[in-house]
Protein backbone atom coordinates (compact mmCIF):
# COMPACT_ATOMS: atom_id res chain seq x y z
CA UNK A 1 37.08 17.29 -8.50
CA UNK A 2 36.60 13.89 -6.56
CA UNK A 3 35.96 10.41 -7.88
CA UNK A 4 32.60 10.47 -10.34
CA UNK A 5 32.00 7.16 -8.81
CA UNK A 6 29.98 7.36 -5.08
CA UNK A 7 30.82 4.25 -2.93
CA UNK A 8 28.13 1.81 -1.16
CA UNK A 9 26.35 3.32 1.74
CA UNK A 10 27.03 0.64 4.09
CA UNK A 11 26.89 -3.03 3.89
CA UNK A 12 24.21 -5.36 3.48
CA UNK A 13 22.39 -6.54 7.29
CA UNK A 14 19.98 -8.87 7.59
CA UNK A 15 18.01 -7.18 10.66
CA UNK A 16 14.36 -6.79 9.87
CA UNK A 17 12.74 -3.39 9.44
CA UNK A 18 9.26 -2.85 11.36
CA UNK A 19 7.93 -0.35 8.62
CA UNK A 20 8.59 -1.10 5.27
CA UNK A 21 7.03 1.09 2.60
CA UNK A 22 6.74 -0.51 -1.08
CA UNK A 23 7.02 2.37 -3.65
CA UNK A 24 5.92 1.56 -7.16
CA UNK A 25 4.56 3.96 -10.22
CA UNK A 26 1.47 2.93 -11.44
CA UNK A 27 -1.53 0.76 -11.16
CA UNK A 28 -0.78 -1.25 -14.69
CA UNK A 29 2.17 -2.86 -12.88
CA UNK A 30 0.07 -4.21 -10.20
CA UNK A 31 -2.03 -5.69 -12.33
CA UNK A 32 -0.40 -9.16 -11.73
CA UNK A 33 -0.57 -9.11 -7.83
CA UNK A 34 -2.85 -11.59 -6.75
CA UNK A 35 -4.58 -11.88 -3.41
CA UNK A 36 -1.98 -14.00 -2.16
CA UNK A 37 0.67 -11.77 -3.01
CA UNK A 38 -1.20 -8.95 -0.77
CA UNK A 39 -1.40 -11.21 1.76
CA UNK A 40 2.47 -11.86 1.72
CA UNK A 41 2.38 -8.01 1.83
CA UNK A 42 0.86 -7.71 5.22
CA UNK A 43 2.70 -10.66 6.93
CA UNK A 44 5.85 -8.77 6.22
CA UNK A 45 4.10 -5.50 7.22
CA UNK A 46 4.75 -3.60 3.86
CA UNK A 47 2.99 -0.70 3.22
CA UNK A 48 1.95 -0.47 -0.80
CA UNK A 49 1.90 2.96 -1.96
CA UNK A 50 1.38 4.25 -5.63
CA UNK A 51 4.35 7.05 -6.38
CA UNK A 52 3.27 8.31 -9.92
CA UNK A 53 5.57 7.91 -12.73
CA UNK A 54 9.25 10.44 -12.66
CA UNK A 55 11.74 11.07 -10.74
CA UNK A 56 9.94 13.61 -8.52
CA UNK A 57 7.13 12.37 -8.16
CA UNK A 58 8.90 9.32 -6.68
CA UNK A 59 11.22 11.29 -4.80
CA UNK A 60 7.81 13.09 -2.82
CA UNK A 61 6.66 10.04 -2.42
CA UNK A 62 9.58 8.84 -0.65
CA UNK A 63 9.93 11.99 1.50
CA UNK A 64 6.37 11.21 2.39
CA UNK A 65 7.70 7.37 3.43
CA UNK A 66 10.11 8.59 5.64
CA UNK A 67 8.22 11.42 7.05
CA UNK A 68 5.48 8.21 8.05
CA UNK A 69 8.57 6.74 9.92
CA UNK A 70 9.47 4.35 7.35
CA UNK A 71 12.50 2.28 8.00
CA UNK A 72 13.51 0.44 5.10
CA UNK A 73 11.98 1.76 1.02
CA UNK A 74 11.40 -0.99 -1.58
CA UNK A 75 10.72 0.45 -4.93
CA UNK A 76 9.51 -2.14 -8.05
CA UNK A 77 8.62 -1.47 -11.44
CA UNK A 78 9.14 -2.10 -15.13
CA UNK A 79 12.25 -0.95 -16.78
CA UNK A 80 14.00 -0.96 -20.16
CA UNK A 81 17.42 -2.62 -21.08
CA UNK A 82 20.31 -2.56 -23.35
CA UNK A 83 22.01 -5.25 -22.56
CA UNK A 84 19.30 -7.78 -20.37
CA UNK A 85 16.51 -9.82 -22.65
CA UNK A 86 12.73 -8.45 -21.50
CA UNK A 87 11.61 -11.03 -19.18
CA UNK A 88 14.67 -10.65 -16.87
CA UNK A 89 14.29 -9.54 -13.34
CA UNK A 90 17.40 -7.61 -11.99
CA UNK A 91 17.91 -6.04 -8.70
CA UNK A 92 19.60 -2.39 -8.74
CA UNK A 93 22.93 -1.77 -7.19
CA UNK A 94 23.04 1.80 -7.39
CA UNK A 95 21.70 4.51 -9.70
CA UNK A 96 22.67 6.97 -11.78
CA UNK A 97 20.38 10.38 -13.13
CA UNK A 98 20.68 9.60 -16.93
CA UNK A 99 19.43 12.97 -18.21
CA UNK A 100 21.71 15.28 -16.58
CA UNK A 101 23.80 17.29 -18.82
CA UNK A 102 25.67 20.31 -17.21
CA UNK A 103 29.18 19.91 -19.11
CA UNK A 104 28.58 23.93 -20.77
CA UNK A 105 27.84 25.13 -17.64
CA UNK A 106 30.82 23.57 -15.51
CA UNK A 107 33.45 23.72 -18.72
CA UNK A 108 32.92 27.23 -19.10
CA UNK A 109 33.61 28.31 -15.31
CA UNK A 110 37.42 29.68 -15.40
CA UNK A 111 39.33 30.66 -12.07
CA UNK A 112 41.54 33.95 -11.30
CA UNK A 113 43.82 32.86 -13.97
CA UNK A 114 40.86 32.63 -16.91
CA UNK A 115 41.67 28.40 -16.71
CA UNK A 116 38.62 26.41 -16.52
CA UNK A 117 38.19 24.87 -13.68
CA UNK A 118 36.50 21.85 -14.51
CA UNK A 119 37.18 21.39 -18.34
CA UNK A 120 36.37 17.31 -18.02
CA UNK A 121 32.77 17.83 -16.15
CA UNK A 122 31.39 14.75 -17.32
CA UNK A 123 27.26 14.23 -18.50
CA UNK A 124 25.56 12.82 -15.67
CA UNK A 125 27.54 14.17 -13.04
CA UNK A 126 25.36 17.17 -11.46
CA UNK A 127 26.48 20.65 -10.79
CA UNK A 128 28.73 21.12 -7.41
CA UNK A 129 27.94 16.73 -6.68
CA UNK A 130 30.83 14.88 -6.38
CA UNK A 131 29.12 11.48 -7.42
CA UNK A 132 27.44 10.25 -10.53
CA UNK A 133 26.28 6.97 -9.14
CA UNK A 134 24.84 6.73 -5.82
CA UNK A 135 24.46 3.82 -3.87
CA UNK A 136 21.95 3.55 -0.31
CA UNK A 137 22.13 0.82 1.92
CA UNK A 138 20.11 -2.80 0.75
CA UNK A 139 19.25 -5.26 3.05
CA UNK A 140 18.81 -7.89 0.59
CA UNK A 141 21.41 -10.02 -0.93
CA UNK A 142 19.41 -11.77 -3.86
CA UNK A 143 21.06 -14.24 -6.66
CA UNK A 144 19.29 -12.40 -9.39
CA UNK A 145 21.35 -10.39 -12.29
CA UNK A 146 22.76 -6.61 -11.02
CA UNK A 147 22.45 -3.56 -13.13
CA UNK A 148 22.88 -0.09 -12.47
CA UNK A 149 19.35 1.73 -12.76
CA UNK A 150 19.68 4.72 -15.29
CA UNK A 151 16.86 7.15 -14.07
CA UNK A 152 15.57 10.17 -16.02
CA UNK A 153 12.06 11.97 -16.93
CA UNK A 154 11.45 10.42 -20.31
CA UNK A 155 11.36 7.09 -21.96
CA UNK A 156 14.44 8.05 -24.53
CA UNK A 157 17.07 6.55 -22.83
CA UNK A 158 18.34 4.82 -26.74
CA UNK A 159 19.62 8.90 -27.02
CA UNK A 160 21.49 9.48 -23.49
CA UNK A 161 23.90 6.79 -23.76
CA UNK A 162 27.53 8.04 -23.92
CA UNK A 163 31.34 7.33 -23.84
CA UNK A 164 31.06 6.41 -19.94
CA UNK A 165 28.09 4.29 -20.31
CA UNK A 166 27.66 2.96 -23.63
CA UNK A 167 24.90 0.72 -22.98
CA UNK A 168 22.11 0.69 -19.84
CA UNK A 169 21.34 -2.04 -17.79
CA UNK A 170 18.49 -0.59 -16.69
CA UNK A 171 16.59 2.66 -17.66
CA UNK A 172 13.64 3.54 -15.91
CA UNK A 173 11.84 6.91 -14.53
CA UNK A 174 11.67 6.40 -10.47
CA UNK A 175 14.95 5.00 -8.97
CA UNK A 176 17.15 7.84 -8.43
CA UNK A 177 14.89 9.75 -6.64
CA UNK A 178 13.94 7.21 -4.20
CA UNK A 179 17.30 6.00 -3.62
CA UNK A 180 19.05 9.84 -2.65
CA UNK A 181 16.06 10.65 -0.24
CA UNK A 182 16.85 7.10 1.60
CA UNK A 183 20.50 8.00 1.55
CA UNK A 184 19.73 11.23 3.24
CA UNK A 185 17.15 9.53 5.53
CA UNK A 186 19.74 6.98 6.28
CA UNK A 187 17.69 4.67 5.55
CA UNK A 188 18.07 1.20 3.95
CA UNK A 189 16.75 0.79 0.54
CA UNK A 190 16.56 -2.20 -2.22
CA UNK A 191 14.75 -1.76 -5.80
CA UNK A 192 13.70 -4.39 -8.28
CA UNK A 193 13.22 -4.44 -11.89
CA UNK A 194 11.25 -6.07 -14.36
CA UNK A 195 12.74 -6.10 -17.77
CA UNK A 196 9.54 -5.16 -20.23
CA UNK A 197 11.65 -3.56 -23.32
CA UNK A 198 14.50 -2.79 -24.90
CA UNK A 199 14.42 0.70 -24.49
CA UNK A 200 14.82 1.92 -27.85
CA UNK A 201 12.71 3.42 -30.31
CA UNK A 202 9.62 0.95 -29.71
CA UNK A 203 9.99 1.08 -25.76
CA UNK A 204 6.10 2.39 -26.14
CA UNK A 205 4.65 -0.77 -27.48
CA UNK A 206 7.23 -3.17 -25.69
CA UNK A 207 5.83 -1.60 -22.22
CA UNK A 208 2.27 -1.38 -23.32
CA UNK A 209 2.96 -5.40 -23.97
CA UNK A 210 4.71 -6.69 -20.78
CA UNK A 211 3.87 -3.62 -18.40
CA UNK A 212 1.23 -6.10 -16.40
CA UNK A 213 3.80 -9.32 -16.23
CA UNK A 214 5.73 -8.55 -13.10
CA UNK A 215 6.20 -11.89 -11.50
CA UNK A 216 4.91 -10.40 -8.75
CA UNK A 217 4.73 -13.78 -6.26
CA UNK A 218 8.48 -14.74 -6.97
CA UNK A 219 9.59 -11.33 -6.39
CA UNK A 220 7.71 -10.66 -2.91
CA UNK A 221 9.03 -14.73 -1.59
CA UNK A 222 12.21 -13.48 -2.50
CA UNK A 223 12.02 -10.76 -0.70
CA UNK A 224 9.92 -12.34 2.19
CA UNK A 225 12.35 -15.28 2.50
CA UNK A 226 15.85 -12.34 2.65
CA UNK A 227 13.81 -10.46 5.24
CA UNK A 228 13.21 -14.27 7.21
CA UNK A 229 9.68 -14.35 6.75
CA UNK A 230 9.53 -17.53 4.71
């Protein structure tokens, strides 16, 4: 088995995409966009699109993006966090599928000799993959706080936590799936997270609280000055 841990992509470049496509999950954290931040929008030439909320839905939307001839994916949203105070904005440097769990399968496969083959398979790691964190491309090179993004299809991210990752920078429900297709597209890709819980056992009244408080028109200057617009 090869190292659990997939290296960067490539490195960071500051050339500037002509079709950027901004993914994000749901209309409730829009709700702090103002006109002015849609106007930002369409100076840089970004494309809004709505994904729906999990990791496939995101990833269809994505194959969607690239099938339009998008050449760069930016993907905000709200997230949870272990270890960063709600309020925080981080930008993801890589991601990691959070509810994977294939250790009995992969344990229990033996070779000619009856020895399993892979008796350490870790959680997180899927079947026949040789990486548990993947990393795409980014173009942008902010000074705001780095996590790893901990993706999965629920909101229970307090009970995935483990020996390898004891606490989650980030835990959210799109990433992952963005980030692979762009990998495979070849494609550049950058994500950015609002911090709107703790992601524990009262992540559904934290998020119901802070889901509209993206600081939307700090985020897109941010990303309008890396890309040499401002």
């Amino acid at each position: 088995m090869s190292n659990n841990i997939g290296k960067a992509e490539g490195p960071f470049s500051p050339s500037k995409p002509k079709n950027i496509h901004l993914l994000v999950a749901c209309e409730p954290e829009t709700a702090n966009m103002t006109d002015e931040d849609r106007s930002l929008l369409a100076l840089m030439g970004i494309t809004l699109i709505m994904t729906g909320v999990g990791t496939l839905n995101a990833c269809m939307a994505a194959m969607k993006s690239v099938a339009a001839g998008a050449d760069y994916i930016i993907n905000i949203g709200t997230a949870g966090s272990h270890t960063f105070p709600v309020g925080t904005v981080i930008q993801g440097n890589g991601s990691v599928k959070r509810d994977v769990d294939a250790t009995l399968i992969m344990r229990s496969i033996t070779g000619e000799d009856g020895k399993a083959l892979f008796p350490d398979w870790p959680k997180f790691q899927m079947p026949f993959e040789d990486n548990i964190i993947i990393r795409a491309t980014r173009l942008l090179n902010t000074n705001l706080q780095q996590s790893l993004v901990f993706s999965g299809d629920n909101t229970h991210g307090h009970t995935e936590t483990n020996e390898m990752f004891s606490a989650f920078g980030c835990v959210e429900m799109e990433t992952h799936g963005i980030e692979k297709v762009c990998i495979d597209a070849g494609i550049p890709f950058d994500c950015f997270k609002f911090i709107s819980d703790g992601a524990g056992e009262n992540v559904g009244d934290e998020w119901d609280k802070n889901a509209d408080s993206i600081p939307w028109t700090n985020l897109l200057r941010e990303i309008a000055r890396g890309l040499g617009y401002l």
